[in-house]
PDB file of N, CA and C in Angstrom:
ATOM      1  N   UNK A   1      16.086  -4.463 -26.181  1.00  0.00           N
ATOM      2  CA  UNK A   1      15.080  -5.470 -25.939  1.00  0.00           C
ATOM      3  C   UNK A   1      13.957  -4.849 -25.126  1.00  0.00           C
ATOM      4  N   UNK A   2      12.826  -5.034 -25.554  1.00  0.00           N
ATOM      5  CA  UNK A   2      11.287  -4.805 -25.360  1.00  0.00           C
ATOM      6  C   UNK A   2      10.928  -5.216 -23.879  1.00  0.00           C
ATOM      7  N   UNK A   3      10.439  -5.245 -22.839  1.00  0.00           N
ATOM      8  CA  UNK A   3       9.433  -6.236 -22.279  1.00  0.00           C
ATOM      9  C   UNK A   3       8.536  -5.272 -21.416  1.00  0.00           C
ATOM     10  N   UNK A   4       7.479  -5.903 -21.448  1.00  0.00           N
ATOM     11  CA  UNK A   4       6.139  -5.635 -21.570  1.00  0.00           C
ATOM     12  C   UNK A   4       6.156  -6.033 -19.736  1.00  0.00           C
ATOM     13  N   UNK A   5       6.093  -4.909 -18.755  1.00  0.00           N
ATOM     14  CA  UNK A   5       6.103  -4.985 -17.271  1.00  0.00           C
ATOM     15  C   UNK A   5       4.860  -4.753 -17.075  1.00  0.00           C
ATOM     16  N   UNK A   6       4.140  -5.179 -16.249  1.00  0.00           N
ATOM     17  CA  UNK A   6       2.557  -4.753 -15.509  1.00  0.00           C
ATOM     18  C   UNK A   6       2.781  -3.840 -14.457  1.00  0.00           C
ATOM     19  N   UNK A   7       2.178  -2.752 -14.792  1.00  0.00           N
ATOM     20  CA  UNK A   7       1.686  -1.681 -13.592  1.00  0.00           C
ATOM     21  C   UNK A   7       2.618  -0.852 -13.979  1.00  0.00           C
ATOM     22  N   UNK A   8       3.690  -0.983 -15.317  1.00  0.00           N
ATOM     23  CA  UNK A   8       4.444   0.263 -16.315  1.00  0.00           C
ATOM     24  C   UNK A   8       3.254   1.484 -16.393  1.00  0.00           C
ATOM     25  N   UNK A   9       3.222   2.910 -15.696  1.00  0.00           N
ATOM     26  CA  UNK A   9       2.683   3.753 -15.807  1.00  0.00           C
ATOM     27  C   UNK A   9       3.660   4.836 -17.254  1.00  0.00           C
ATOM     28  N   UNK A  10       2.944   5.279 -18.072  1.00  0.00           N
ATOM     29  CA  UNK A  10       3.915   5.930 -19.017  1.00  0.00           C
ATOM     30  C   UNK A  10       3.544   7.761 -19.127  1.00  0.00           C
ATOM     31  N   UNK A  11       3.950   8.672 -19.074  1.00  0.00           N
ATOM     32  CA  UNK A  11       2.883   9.699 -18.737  1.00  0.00           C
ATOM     33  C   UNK A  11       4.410  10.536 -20.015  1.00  0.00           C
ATOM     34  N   UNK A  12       4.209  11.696 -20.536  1.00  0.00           N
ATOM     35  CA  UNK A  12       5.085  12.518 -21.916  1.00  0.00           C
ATOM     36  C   UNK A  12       6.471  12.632 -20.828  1.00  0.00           C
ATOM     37  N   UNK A  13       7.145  12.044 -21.682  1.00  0.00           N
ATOM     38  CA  UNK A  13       8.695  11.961 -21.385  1.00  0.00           C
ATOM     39  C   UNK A  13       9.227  10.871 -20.335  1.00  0.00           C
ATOM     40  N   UNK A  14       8.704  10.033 -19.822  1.00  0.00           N
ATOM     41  CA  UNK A  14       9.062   9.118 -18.584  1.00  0.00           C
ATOM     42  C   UNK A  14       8.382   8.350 -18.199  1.00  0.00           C
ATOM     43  N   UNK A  15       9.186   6.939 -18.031  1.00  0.00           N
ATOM     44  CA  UNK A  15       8.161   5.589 -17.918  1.00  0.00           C
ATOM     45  C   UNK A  15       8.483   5.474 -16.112  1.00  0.00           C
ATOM     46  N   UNK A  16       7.079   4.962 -15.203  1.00  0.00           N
ATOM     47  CA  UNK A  16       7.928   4.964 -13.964  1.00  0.00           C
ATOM     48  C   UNK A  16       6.696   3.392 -13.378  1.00  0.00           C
ATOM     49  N   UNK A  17       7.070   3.077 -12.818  1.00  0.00           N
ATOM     50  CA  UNK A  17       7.237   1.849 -11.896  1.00  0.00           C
ATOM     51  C   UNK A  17       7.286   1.619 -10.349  1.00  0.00           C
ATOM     52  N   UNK A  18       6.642   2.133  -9.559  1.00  0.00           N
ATOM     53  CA  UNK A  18       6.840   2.298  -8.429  1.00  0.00           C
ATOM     54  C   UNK A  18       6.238   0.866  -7.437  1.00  0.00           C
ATOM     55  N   UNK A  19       7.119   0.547  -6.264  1.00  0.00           N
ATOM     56  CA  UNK A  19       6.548  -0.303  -5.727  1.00  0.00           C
ATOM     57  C   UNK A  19       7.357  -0.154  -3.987  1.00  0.00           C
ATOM     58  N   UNK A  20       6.483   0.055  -2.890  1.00  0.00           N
ATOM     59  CA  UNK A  20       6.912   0.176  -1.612  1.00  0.00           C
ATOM     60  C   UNK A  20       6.508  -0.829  -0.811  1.00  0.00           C
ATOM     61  N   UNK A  21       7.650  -1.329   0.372  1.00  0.00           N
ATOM     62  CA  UNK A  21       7.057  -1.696   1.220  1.00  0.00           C
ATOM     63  C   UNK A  21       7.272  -1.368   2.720  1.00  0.00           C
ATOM     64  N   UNK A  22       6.277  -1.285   3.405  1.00  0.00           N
ATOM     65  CA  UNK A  22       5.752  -0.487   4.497  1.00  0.00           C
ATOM     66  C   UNK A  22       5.628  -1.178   5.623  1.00  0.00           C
ATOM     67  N   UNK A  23       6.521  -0.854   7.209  1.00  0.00           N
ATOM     68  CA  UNK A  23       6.184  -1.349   7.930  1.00  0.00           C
ATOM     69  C   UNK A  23       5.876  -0.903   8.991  1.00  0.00           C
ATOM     70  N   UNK A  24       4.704  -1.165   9.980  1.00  0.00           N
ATOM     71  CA  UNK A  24       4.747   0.056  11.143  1.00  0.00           C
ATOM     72  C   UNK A  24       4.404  -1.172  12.134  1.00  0.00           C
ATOM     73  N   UNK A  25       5.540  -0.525  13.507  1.00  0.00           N
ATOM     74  CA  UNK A  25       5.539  -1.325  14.451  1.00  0.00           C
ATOM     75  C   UNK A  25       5.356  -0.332  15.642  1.00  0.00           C
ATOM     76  N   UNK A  26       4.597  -0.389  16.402  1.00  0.00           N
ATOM     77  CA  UNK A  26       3.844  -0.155  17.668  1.00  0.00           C
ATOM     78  C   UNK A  26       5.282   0.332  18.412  1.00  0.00           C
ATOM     79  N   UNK A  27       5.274   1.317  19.146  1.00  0.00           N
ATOM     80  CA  UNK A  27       6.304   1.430  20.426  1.00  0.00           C
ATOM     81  C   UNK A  27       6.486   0.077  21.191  1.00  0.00           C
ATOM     82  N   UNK A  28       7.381   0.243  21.295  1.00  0.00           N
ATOM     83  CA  UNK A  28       8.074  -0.988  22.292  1.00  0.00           C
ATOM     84  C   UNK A  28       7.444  -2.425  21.720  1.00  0.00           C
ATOM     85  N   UNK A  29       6.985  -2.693  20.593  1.00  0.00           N
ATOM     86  CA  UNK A  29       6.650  -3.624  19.861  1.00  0.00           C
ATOM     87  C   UNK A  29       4.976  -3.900  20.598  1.00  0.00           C
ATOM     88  N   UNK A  30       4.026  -3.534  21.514  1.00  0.00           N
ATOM     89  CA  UNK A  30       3.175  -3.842  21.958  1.00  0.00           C
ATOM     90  C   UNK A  30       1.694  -4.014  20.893  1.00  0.00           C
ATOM     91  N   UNK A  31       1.273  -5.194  21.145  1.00  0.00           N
ATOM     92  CA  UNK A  31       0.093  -5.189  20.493  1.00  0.00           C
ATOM     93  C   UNK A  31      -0.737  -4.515  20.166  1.00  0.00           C
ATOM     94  N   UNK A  32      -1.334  -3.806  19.012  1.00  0.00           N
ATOM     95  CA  UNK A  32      -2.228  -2.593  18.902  1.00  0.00           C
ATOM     96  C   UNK A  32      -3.644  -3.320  18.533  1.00  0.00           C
ATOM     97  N   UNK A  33      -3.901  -4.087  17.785  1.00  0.00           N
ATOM     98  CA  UNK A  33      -4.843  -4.041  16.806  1.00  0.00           C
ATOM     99  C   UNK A  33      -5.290  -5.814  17.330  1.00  0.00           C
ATOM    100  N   UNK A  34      -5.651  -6.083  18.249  1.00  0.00           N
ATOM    101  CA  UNK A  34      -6.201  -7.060  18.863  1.00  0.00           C
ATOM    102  C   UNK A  34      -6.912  -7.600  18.682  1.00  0.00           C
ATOM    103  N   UNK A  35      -7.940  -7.322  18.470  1.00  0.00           N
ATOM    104  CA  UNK A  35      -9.749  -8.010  17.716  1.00  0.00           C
ATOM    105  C   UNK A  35      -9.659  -7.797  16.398  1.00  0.00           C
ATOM    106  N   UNK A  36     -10.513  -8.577  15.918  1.00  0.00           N
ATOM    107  CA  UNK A  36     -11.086  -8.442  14.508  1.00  0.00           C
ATOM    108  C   UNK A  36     -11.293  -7.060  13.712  1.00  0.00           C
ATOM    109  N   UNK A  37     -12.375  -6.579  14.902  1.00  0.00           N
ATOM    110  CA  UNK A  37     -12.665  -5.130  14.512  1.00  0.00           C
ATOM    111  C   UNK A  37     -11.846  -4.176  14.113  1.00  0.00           C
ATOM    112  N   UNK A  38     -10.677  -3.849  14.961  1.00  0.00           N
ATOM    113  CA  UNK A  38      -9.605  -3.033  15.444  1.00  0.00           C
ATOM    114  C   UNK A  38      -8.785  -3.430  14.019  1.00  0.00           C
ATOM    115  N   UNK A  39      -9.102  -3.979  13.623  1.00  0.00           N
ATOM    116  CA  UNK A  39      -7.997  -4.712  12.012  1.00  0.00           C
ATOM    117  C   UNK A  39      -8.850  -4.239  11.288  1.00  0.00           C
ATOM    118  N   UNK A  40     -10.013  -4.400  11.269  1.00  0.00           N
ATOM    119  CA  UNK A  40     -10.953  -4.298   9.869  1.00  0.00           C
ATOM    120  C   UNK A  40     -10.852  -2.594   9.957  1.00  0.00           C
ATOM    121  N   UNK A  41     -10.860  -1.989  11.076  1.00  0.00           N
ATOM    122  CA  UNK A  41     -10.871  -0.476  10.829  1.00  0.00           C
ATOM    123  C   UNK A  41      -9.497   0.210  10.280  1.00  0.00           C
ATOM    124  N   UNK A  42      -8.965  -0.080  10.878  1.00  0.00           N
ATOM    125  CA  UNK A  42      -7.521   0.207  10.622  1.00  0.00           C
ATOM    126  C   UNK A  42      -7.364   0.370   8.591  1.00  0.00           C
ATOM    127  N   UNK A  43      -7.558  -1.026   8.538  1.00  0.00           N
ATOM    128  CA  UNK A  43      -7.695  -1.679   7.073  1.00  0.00           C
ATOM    129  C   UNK A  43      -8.748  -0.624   5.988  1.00  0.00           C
ATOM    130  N   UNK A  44      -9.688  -0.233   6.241  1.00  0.00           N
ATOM    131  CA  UNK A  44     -10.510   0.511   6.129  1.00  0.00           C
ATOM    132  C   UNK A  44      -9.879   1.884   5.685  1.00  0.00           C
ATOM    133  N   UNK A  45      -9.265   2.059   6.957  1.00  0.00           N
ATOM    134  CA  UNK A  45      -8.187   3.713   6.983  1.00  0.00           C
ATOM    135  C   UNK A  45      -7.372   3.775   5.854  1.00  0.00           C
ATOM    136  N   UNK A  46      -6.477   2.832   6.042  1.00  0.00           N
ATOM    137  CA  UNK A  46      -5.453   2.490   4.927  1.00  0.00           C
ATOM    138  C   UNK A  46      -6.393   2.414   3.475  1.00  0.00           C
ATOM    139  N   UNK A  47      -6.723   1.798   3.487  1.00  0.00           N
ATOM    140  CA  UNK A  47      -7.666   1.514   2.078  1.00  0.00           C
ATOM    141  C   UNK A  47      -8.385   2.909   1.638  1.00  0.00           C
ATOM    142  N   UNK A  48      -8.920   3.933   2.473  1.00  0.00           N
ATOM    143  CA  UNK A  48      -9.482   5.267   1.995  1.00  0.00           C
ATOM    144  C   UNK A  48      -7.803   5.756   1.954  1.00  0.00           C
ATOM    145  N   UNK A  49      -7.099   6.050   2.097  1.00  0.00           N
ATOM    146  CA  UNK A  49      -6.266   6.833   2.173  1.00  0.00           C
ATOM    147  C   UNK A  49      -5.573   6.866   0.550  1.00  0.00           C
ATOM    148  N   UNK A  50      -5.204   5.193   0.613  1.00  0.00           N
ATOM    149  CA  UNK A  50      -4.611   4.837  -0.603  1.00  0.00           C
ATOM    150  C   UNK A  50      -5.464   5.415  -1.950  1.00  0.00           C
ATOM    151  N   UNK A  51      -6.656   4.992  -1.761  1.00  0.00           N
ATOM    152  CA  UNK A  51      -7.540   5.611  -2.990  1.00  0.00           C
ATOM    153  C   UNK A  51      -7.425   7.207  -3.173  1.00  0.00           C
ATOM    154  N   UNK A  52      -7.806   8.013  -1.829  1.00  0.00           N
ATOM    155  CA  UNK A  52      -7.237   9.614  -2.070  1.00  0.00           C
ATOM    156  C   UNK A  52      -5.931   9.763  -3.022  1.00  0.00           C
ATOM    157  N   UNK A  53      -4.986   8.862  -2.724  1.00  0.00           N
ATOM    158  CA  UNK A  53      -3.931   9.020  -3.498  1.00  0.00           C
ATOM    159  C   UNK A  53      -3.158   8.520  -4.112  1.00  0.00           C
ATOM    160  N   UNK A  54      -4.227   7.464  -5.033  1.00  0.00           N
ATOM    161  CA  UNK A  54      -3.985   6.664  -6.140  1.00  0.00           C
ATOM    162  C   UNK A  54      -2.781   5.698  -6.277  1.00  0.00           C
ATOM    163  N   UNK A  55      -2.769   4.816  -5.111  1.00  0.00           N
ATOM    164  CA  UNK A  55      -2.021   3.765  -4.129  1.00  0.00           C
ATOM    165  C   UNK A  55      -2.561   2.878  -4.561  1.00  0.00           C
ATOM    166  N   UNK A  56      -2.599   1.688  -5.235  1.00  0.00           N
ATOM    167  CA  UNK A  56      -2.891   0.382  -5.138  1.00  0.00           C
ATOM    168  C   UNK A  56      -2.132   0.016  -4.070  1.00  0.00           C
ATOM    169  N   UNK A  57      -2.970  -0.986  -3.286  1.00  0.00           N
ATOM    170  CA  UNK A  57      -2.464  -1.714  -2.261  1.00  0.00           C
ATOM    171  C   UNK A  57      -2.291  -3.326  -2.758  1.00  0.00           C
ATOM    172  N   UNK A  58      -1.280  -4.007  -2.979  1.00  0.00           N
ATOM    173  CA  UNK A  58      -1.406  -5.508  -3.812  1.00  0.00           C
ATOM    174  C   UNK A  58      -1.337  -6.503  -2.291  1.00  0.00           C
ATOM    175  N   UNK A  59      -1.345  -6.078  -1.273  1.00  0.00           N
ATOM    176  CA  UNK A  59      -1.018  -6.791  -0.158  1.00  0.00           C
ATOM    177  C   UNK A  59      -1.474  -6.336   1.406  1.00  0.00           C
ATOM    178  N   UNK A  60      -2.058  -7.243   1.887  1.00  0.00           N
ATOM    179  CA  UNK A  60      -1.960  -5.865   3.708  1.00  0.00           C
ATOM    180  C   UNK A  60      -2.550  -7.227   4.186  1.00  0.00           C
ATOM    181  N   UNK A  61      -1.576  -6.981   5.736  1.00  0.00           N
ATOM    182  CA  UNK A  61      -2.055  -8.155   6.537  1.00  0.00           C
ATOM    183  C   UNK A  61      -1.863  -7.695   7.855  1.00  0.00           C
TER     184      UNK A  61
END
């Protein structure tokens, strides 16, 4: 049986599917990213990084 998955990458000899999830927590759990700003940069980081290396991001909060 067939089915037709979204985000099925197929490349000669092997179908692959990848999906992670990622969590990063501050030492001793302390607040890092406080203001608006401090998020939007961060977010920013992550977002160039992922594109260098062909990461869709489907989520980030």
């Amino acid at each position: 049986m067939n089915k037709d998955v979204g985000g099925v990458i197929h490349e000669r000899g092997y179908v692959y599917n990848f999906h992670f999830h990622l969590i990063w927590v501050t030492k001793y759990r302390h607040e890092a990213f406080t203001t608006p700003k401090l998020v939007a940069e961060m977010a920013d980081i992550l977002t160039k990084i992922a594109r260098l290396n062909e990461v869709t991001i489907e989520q980030m909060e």
